[in-house]
Protein backbone atom coordinates (compact mmCIF):
# COMPACT_ATOMS: atom_id res chain seq x y z
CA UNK A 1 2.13 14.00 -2.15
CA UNK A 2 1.11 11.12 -3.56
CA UNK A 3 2.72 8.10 -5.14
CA UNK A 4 2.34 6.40 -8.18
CA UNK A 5 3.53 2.24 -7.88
CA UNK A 6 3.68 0.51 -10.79
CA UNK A 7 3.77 -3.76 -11.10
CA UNK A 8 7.44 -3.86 -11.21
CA UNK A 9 7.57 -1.61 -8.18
CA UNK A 10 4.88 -4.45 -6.58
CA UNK A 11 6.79 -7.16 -6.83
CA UNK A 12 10.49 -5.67 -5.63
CA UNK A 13 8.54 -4.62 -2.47
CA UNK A 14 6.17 -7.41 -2.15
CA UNK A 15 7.83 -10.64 -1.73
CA UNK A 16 5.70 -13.96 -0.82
CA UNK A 17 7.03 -14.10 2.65
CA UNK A 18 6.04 -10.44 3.80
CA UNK A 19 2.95 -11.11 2.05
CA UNK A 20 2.17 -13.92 4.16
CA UNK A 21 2.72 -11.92 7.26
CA UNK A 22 0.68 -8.72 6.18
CA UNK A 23 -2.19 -11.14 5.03
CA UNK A 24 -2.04 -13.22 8.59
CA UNK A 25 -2.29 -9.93 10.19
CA UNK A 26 -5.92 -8.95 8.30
CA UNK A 27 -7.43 -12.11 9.02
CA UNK A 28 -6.17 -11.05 12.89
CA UNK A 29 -7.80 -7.97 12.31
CA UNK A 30 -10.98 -9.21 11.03
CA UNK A 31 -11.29 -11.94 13.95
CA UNK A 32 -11.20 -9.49 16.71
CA UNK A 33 -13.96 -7.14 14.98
CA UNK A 34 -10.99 -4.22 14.15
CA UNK A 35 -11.60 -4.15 10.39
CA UNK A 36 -14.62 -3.71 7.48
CA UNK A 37 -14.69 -5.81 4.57
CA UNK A 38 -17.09 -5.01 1.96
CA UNK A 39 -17.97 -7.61 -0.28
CA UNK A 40 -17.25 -7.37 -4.36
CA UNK A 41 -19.89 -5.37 -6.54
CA UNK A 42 -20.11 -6.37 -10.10
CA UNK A 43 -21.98 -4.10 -12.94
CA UNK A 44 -21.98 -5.29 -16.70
CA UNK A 45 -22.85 -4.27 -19.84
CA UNK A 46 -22.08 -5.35 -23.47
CA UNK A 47 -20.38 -8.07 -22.06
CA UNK A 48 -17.96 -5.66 -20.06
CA UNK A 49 -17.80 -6.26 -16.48
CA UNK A 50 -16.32 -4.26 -13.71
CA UNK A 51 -15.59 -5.43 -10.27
CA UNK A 52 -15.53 -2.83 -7.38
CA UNK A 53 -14.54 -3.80 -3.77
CA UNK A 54 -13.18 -1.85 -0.60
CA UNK A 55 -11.96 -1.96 3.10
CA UNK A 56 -11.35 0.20 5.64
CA UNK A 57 -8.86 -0.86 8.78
CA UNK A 58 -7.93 2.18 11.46
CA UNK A 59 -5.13 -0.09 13.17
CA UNK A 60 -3.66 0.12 9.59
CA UNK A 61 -4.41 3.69 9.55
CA UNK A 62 -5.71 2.79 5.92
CA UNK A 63 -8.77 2.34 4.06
CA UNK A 64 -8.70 1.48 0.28
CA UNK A 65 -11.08 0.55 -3.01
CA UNK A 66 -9.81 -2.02 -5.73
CA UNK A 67 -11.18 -1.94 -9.02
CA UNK A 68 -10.59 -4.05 -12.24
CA UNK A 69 -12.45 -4.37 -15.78
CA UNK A 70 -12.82 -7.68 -17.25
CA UNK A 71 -13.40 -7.64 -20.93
CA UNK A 72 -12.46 -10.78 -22.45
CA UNK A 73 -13.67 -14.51 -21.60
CA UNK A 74 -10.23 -15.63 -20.55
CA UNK A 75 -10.09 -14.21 -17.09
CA UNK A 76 -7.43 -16.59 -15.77
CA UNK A 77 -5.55 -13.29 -15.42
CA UNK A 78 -7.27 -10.56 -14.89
CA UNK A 79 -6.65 -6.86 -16.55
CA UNK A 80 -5.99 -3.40 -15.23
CA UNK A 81 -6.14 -4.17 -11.64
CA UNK A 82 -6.17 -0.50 -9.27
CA UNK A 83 -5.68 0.06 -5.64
CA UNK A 84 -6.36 2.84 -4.52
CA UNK A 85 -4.48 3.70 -0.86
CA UNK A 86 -6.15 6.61 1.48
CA UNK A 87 -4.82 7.33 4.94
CA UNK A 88 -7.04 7.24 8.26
CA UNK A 89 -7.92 9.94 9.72
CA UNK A 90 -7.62 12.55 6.97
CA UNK A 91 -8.67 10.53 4.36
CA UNK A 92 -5.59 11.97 1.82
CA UNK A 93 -4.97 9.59 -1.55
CA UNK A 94 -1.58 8.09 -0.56
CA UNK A 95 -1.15 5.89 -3.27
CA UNK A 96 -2.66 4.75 -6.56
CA UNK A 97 -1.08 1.15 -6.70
CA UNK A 98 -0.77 -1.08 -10.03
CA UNK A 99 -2.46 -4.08 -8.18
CA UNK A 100 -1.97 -6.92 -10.83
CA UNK A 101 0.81 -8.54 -8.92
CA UNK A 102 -0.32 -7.53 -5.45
CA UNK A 103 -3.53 -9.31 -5.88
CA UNK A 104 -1.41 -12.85 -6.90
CA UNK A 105 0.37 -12.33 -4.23
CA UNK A 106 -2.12 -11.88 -1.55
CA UNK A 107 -4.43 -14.68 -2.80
CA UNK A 108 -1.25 -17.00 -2.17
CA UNK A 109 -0.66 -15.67 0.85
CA UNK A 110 -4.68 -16.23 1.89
CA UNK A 111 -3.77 -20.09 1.22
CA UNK A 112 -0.76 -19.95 2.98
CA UNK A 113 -2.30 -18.49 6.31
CA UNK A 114 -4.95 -20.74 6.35
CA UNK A 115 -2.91 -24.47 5.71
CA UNK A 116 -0.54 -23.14 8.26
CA UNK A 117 -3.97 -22.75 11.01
CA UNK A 118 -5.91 -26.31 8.86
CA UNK A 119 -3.25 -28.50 7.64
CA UNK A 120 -1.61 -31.09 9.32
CA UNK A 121 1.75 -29.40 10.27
CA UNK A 122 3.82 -32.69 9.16
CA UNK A 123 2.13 -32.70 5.91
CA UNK A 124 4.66 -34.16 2.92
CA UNK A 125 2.71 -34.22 -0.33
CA UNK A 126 0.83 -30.96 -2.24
CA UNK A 127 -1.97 -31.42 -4.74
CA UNK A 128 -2.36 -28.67 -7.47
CA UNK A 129 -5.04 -28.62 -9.71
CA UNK A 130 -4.37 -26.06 -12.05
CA UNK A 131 -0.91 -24.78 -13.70
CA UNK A 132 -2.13 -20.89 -14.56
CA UNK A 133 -0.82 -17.74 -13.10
CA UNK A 134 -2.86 -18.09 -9.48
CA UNK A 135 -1.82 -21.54 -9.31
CA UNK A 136 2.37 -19.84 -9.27
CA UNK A 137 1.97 -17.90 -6.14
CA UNK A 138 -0.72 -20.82 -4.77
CA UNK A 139 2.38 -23.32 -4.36
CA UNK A 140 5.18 -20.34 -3.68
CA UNK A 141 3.24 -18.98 -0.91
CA UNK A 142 1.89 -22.60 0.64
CA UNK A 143 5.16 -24.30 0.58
CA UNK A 144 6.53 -21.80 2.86
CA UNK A 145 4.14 -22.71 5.84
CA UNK A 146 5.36 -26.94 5.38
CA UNK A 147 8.06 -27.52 6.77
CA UNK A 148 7.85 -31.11 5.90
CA UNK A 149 6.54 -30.94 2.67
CA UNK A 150 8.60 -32.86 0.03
CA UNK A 151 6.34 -33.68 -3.19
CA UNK A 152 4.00 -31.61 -5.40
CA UNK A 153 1.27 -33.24 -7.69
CA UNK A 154 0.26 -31.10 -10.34
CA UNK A 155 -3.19 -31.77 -12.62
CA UNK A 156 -3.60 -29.64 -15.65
CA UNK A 157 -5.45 -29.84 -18.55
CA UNK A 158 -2.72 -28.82 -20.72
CA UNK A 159 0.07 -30.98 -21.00
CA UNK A 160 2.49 -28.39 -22.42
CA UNK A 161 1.26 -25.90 -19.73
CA UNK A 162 1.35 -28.50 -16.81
CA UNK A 163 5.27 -29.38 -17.64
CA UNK A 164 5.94 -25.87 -17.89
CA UNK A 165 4.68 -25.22 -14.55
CA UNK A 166 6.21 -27.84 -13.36
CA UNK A 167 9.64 -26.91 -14.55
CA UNK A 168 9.81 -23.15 -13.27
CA UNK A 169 8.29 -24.02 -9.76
CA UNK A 170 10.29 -26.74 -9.60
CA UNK A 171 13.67 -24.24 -10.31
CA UNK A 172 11.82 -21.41 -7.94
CA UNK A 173 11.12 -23.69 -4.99
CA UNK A 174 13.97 -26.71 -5.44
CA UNK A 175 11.32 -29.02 -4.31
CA UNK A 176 9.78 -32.36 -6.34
CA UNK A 177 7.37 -32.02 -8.53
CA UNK A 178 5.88 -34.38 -10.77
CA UNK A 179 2.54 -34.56 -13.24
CA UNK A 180 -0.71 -36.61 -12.15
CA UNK A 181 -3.81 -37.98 -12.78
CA UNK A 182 -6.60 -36.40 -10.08
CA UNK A 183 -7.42 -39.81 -8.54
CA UNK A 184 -3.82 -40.39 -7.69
CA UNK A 185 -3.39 -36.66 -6.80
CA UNK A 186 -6.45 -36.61 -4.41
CA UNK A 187 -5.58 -39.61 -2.58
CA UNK A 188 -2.15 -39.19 -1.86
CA UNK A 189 -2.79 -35.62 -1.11
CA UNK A 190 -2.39 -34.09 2.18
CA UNK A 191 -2.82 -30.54 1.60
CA UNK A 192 -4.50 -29.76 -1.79
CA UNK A 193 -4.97 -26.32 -3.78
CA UNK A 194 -7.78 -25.70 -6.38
CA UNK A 195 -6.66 -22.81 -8.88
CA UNK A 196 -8.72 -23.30 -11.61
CA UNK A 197 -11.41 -21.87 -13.74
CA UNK A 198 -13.84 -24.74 -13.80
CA UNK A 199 -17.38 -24.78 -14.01
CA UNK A 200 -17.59 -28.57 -12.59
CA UNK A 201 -16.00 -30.01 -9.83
CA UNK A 202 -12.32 -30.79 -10.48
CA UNK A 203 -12.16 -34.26 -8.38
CA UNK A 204 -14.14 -37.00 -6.48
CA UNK A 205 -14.38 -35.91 -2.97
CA UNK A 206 -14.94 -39.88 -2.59
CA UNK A 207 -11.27 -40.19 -2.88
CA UNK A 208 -10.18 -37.68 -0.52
CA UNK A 209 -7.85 -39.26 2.66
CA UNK A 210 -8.39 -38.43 6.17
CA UNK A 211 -6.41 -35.30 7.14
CA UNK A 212 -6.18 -34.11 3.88
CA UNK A 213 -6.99 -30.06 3.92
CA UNK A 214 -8.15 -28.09 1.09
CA UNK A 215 -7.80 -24.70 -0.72
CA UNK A 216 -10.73 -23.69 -2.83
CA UNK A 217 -9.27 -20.52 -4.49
CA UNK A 218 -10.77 -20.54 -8.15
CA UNK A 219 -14.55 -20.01 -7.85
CA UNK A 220 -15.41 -16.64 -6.48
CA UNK A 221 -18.73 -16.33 -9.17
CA UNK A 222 -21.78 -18.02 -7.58
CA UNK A 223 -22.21 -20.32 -11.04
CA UNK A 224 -18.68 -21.97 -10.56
CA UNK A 225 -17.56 -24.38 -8.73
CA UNK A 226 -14.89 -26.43 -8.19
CA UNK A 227 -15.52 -28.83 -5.44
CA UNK A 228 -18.43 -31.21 -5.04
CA UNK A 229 -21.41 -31.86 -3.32
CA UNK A 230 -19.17 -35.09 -2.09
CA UNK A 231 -16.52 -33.33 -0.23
CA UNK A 232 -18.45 -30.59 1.20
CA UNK A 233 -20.27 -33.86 3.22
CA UNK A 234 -17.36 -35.46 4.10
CA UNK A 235 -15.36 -32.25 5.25
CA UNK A 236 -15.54 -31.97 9.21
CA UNK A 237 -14.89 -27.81 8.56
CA UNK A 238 -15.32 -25.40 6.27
CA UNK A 239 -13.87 -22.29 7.05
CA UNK A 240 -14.21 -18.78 4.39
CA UNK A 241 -12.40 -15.76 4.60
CA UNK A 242 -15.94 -13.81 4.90
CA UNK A 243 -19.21 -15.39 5.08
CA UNK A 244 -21.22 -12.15 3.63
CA UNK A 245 -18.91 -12.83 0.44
CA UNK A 246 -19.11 -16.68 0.66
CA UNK A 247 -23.27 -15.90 0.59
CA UNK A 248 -22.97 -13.61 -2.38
CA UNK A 249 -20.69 -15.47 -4.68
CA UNK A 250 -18.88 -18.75 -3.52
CA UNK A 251 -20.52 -21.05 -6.40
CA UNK A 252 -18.42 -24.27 -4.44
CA UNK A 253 -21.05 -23.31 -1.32
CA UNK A 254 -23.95 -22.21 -3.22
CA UNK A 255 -24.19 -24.78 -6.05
CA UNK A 256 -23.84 -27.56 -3.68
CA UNK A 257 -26.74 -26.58 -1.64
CA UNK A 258 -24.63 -26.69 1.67
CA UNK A 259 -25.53 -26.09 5.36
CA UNK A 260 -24.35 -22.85 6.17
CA UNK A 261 -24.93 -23.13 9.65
CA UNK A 262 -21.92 -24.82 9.27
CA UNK A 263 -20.07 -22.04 8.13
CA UNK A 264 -16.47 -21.03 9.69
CA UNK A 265 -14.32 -17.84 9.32
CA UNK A 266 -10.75 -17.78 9.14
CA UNK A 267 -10.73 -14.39 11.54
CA UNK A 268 -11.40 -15.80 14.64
CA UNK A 269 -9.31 -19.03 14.35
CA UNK A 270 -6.02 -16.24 13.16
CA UNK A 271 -7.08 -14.09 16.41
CA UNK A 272 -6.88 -17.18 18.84
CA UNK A 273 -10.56 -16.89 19.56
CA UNK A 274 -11.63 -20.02 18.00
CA UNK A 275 -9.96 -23.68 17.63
CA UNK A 276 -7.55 -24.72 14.66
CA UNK A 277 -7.32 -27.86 12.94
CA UNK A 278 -8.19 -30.88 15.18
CA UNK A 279 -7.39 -35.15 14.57
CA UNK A 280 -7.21 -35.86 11.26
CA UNK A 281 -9.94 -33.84 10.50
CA UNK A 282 -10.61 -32.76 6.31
CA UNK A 283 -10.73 -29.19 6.37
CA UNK A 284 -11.41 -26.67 3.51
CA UNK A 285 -10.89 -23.37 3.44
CA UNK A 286 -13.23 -21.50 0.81
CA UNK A 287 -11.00 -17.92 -0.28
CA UNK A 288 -12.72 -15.31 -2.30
CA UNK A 289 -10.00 -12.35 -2.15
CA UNK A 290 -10.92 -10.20 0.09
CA UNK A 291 -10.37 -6.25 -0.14
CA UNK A 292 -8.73 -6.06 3.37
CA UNK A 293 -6.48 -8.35 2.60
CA UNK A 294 -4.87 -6.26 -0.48
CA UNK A 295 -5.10 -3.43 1.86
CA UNK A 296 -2.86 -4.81 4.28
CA UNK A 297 -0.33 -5.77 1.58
CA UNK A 298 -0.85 -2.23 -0.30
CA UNK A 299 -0.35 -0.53 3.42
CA UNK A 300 3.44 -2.94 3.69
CA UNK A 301 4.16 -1.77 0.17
CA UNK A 302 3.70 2.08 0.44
CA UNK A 303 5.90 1.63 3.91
CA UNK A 304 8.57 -0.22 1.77
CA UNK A 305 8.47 2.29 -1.27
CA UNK A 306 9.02 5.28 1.01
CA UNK A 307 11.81 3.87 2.83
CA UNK A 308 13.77 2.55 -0.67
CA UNK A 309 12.49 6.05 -2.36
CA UNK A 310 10.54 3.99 -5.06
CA UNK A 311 7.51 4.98 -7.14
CA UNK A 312 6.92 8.11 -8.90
CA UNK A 313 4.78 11.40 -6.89
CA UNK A 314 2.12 12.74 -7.96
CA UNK A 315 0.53 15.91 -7.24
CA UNK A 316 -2.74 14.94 -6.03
């Protein structure tokens, strides 16, 4: 039988922390060649758009597709998000998974797995530009991997929105946070998050400290971007989650006309085959939400739901 896990079921079995750990363990995966990820395919028409993307991993003993419609310009959040869950070998439909949440929470959990592999490990001050749905499991999933991290900048567009932000992270994660300008953000930034839906860059890489790393999570469509052309030169790394998808649709990359034999992956560094973050180094880490990683959280939440009894079967 099948099962049938809605959002609310999602986030009871999903929390931040085990997301972290499921997500850390694709990137493993990935790095030591034990895992397919197959870039996002996008078709269109009368301004609908639907965005297909799948995995297959047989040390999960999983393979999945995830599929969601956009049809409206606001695509901050996005709508009707499906996963669908088959077992390896047989190939049998295991789950259909409401994926709204477990895509939030995996993106966040990307971030987190690379600071805790870029960032300086005695890093005290976050940057967030951004204070939109992303940007919520962006700071719940990074502050987990600082242990020393005592201050979060947030820069928003939106007064009301930033302060609102501001107030429930500030009761989720009882840490400091505080509105600011994106000079002041930048430069007293040692680890800072991009969540945004900006065509432009978001900040002057100019004002970027030594040290400071960087999470690039908003532009996953080759025409945005939300870094510049200055802090792609000054960063010593750049490290994606998957260079095929970084060539296809990372605008940050593409826009900014950079060297790609310069190009890192996150795999390799997770599976000890390659070096972490070195000296005071600016790193940035480039995500673009990859399939295997929602596998790996889908394959954690089917485990959960059978051993709680959640979710409803369904004869498939």
């Amino acid at each position: 039988m099948s099962v049938l896990l809605r959002e609310a079921d999602v986030r009871e079995l999903l929390p931040i922390a085990m997301a972290i750990e499921a997500v850390e363990d694709a990137f493993s995966l990935l790095g030591r060649g034990e895992a397919v990820n197959c870039p996002r395919h996008r078709g269109s028409v009368q301004g609908a758009v639907l965005n297909v993307m799948w995995t297959l991993a047989p040390t999960l003993g999983a393979m999945g597709i995830k599929s969601y419609p956009i049809v409206r310009t606001d695509v901050t959040q996005g709508s009707s998000f499906t996963f669908l869950l088959y077992g390896l070998p047989n190939g049998q439909l295991d789950a259909i998974i409401e994926a709204d949440a477990l895509g939030q929470r995996r993106t966040g959990a990307a971030s987190a797995v690379a600071t805790k592999y870029l960032a300086r490990t005695d890093s005290e001050v976050l940057a967030v530009f951004g204070a939109g749905w992303q940007a919520e499991s962006q700071v719940e999933a990074v502050v987990r991997v600082l242990p020393y991290l005592r201050r979060v900048l947030v820069v928003g567009r939106s007064p009301g929105r930033r302060d609102r932000f501001i107030a429930e992270m500030r009761r989720r994660t009882g840490l400091s946070f505080e509105a600011a300008e994106p000079k002041a953000a930048v430069r007293n930034a040692d680890v800072l998050i991009t969540a945004t839906g900006s065509s432009e860059p978001v900040f002057d890489g100019a004002h970027l400290a030594s040290g400071t790393h960087i999470n690039a999570v908003g532009s996953n469509v080759a025409q945005m971007r939300e870094l510049g052309a200055e802090t792609l030169h000054r960063a010593n790394r750049v490290v994606v989650d998957s260079a095929e998808v970084a060539r296809l649709e990372s605008g940050d990359l593409l826009i900014n006309g950079f060297d790609w034999d310069r190009l890192e992956e996150l795999g390799p560094i997770v599976a000890g085959q390659a070096l972490g973050r070195e000296d005071d180094e600016i790193t940035v880490f480039e995500s673009h939400r990859l399939a295997l990683e929602d596998l790996a959280c889908a394959v954690l939440v089917l485990r959960r739901a059978r051993e709680l009894g959640i979710g409803a079967e369904l004869p498939v």
